[in-house]
Protein backbone atom coordinates (compact mmCIF):
# COMPACT_ATOMS: atom_id res chain seq x y z
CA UNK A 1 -2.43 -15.62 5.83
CA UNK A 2 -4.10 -18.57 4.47
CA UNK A 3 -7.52 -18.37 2.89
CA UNK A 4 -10.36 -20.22 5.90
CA UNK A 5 -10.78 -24.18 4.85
CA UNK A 6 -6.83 -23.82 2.78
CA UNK A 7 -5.26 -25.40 5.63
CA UNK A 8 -6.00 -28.85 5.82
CA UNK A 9 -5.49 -28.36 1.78
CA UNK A 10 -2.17 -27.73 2.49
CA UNK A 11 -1.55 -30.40 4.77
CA UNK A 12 -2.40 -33.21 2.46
CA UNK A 13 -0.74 -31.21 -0.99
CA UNK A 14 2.34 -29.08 0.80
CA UNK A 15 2.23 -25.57 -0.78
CA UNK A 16 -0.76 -25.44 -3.09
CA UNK A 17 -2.82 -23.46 -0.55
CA UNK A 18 -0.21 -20.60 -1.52
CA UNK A 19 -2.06 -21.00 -5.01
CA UNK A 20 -5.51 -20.69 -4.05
CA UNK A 21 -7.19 -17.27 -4.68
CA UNK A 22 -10.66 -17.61 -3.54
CA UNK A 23 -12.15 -20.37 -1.29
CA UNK A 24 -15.79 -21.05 0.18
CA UNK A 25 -16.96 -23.43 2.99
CA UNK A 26 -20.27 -24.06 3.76
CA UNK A 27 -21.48 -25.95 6.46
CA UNK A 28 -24.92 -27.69 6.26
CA UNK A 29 -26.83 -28.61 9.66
CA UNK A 30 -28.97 -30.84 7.96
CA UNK A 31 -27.78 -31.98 4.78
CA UNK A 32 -28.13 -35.27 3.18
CA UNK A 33 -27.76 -36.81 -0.40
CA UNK A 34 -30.77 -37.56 -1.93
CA UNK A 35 -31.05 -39.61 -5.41
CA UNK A 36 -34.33 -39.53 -7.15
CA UNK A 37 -35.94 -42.62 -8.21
CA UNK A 38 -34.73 -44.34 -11.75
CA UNK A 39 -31.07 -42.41 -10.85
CA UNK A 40 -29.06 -45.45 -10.85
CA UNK A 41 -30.16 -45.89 -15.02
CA UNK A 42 -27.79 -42.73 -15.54
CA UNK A 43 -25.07 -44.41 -13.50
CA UNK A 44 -23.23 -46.13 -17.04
CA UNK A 45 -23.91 -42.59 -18.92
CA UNK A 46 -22.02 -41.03 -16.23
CA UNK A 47 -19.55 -42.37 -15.79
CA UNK A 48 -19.04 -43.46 -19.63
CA UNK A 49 -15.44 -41.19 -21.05
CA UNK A 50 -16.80 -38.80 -24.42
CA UNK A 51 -14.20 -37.77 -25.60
CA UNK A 52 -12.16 -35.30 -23.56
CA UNK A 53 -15.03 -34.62 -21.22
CA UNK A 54 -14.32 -36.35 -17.71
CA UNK A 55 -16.52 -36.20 -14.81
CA UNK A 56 -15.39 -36.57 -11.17
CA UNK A 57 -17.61 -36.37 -7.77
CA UNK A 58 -19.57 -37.97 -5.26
CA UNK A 59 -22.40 -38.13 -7.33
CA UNK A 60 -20.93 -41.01 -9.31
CA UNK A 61 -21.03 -42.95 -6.82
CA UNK A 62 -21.76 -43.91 -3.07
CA UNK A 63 -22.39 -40.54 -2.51
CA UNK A 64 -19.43 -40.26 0.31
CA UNK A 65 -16.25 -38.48 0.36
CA UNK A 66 -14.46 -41.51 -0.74
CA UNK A 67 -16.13 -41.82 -4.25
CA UNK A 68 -15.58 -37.88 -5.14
CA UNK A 69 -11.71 -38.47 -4.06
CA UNK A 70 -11.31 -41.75 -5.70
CA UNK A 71 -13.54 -40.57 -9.32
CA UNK A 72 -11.38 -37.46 -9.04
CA UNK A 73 -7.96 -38.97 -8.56
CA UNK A 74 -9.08 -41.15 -11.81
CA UNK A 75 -10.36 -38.33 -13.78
CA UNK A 76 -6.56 -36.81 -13.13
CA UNK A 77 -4.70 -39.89 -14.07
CA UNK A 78 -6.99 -40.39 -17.25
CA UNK A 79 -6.59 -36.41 -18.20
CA UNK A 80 -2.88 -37.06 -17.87
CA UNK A 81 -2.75 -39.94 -20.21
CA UNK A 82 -5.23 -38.17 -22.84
CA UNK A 83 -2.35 -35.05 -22.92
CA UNK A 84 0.30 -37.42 -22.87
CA UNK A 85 -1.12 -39.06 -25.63
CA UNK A 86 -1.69 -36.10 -27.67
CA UNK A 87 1.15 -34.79 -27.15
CA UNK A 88 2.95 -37.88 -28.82
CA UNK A 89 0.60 -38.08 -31.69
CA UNK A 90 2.61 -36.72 -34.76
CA UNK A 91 -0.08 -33.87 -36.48
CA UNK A 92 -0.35 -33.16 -40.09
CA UNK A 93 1.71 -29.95 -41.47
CA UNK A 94 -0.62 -27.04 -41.79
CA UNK A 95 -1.99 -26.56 -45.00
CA UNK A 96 -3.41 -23.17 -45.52
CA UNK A 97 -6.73 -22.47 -47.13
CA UNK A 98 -7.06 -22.12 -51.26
């Protein structure tokens, strides 16, 4: 039986709710995004690549669905390309320590 919230996972990426081990949903009656004053002079920090650190969510953004799926889906593609990259990169022949 499918973990609670796994199904509508499932719908939109067939199989992977097989994969899930642990899920939580909460629902909040009254929840709302709040962004303290001076927030938006983090927004180029944020969403700035260092190094192999990528950061994905609503918080990068509009603060709606939409920007956590679209600033994940780019987080993926750019991961991707970083292993790809890597991957190709010829490394030096290990040299052990004198």
């Amino acid at each position: 039986m499918p973990l609670r919230g796994t199904c509508d996972l499932d719908q939109v990426l067939p199989g992977f709710a097989d994969h899930v081990v642990e899920a939580e949903v909460q629902r909040w009656p009254t929840g709302a995004p709040y962004c303290f004053p001076g927030r938006g002079k983090l927004q180029q920090t944020l969403t700035r690549r260092t190094g192999r650190i990528l950061l994905a969510g609503d918080h990068l953004g509009t603060l709606y669905t939409e920007t956590a799926i679209q600033s994940g889906l780019s987080a993926a593609q750019e991961a991707r390309s970083l292993l790809a990259t890597h991957r190709q990169t010829p490394r030096a022949p290990f040299a052990p320590a004198a």
